[in-house]
N, C-alpha and C. Protein backbone atom coordinates (compact mmCIF):
# COMPACT_ATOMS: atom_id res chain seq x y z
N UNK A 1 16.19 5.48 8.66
CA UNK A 1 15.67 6.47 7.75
C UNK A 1 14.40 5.92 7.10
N UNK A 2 13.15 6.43 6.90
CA UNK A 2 11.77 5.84 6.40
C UNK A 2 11.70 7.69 5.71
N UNK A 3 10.65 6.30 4.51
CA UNK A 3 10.05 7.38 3.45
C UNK A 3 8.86 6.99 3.76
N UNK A 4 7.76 8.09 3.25
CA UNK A 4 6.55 7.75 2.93
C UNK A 4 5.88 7.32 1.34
N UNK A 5 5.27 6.35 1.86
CA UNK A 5 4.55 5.67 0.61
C UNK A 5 3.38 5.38 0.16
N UNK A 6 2.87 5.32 -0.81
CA UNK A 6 1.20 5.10 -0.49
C UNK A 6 0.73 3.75 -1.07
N UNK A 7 -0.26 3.36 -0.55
CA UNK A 7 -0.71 1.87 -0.68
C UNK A 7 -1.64 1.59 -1.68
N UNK A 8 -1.64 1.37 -2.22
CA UNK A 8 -2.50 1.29 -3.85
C UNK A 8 -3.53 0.10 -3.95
N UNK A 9 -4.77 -0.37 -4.37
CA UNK A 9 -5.40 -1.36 -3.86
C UNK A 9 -4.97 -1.88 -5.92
N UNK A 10 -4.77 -3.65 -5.47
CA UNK A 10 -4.95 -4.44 -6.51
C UNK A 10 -5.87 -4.26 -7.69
N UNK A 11 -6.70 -4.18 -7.17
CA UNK A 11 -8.38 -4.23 -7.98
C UNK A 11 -8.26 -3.05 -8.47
N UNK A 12 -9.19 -1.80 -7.84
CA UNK A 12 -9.55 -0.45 -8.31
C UNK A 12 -8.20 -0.01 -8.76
N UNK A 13 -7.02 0.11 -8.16
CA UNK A 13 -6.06 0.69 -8.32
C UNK A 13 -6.24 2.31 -7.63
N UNK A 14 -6.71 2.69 -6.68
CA UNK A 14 -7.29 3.74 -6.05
C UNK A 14 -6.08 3.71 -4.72
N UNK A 15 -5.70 5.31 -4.43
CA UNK A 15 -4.75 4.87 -3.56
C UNK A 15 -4.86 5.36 -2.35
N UNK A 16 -5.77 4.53 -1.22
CA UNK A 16 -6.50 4.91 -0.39
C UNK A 16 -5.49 4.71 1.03
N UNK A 17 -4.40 4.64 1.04
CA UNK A 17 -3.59 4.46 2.43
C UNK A 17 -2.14 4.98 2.20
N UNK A 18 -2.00 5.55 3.31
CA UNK A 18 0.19 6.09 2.83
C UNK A 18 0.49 5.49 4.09
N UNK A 19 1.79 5.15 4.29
CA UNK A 19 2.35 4.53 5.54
C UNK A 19 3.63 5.17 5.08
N UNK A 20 4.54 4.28 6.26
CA UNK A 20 6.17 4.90 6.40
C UNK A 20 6.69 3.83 6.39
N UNK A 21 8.21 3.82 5.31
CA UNK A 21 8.61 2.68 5.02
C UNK A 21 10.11 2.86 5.14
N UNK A 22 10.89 1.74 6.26
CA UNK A 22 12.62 1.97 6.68
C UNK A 22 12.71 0.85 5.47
N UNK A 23 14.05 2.31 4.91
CA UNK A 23 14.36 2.12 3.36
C UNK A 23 15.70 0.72 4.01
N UNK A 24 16.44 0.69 5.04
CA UNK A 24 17.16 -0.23 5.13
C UNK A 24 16.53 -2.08 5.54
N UNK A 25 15.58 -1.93 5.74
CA UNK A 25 14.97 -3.46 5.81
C UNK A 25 14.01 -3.88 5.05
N UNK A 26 13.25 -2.79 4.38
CA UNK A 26 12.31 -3.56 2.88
C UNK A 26 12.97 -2.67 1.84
N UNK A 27 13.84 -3.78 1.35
CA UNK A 27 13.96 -2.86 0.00
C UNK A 27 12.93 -3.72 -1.36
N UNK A 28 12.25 -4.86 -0.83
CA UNK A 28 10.93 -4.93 -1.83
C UNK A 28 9.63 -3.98 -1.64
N UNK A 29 8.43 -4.15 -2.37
CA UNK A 29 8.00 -4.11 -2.23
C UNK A 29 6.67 -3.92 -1.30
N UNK A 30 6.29 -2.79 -0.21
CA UNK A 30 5.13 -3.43 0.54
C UNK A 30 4.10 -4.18 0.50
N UNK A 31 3.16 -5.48 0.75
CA UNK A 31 2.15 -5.58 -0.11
C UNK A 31 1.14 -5.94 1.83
N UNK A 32 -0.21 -5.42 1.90
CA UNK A 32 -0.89 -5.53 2.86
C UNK A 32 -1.97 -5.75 2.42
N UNK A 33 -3.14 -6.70 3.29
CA UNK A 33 -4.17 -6.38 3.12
C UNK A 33 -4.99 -5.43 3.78
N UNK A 34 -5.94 -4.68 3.06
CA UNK A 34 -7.05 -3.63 3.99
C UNK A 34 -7.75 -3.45 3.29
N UNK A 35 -8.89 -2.72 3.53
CA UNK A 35 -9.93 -2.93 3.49
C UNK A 35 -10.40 -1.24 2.53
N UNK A 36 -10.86 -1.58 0.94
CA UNK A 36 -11.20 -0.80 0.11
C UNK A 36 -11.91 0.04 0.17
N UNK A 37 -12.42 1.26 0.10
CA UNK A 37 -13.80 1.49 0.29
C UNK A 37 -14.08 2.05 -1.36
N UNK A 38 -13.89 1.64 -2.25
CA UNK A 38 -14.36 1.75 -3.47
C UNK A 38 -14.78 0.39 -3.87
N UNK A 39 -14.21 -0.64 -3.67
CA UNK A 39 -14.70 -1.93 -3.99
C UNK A 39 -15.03 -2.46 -2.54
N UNK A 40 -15.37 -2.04 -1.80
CA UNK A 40 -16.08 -2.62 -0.64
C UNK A 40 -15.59 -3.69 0.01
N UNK A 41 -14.39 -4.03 0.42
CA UNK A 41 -14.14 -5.29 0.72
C UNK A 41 -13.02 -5.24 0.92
N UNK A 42 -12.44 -6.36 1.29
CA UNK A 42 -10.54 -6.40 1.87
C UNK A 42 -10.00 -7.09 0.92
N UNK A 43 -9.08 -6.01 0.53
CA UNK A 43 -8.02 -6.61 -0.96
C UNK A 43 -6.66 -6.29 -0.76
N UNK A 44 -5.95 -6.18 -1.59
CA UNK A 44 -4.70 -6.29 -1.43
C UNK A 44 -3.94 -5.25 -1.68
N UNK A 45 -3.38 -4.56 -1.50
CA UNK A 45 -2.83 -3.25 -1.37
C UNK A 45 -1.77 -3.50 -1.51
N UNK A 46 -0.64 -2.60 -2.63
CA UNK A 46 0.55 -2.74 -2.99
C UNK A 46 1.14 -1.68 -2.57
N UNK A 47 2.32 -1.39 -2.62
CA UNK A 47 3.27 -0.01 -3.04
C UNK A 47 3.09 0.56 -3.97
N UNK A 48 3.00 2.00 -4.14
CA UNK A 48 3.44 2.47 -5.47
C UNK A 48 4.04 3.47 -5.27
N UNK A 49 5.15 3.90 -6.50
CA UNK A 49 6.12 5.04 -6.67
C UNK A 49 5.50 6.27 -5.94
């Protein structure tokens, strides 16, 4: 079973990516890096609600 989630960047806090997430093997957090296009550069992208 996967939900969708969206990826939130560290820095700006701008939430420029959604992915799909199986609720039975991450029950932390996602955290990825990619690449911003408000702060120009590759940062770190979290989960958010």
């Amino acid at each position: 079973m996967t939900t969708k989630v969206a990826l939130a960047c560290s820095i700006c806090q701008s939430r420029n990516y959604s992915t799909n997430k199986n609720k039975q093997t991450h029950m932390n957090r996602i955290e990825m890096k990619k690449f911003c296009k408000v702060c120009n550069e590759h940062t770190l992208h979290r989960e958010t609600k």
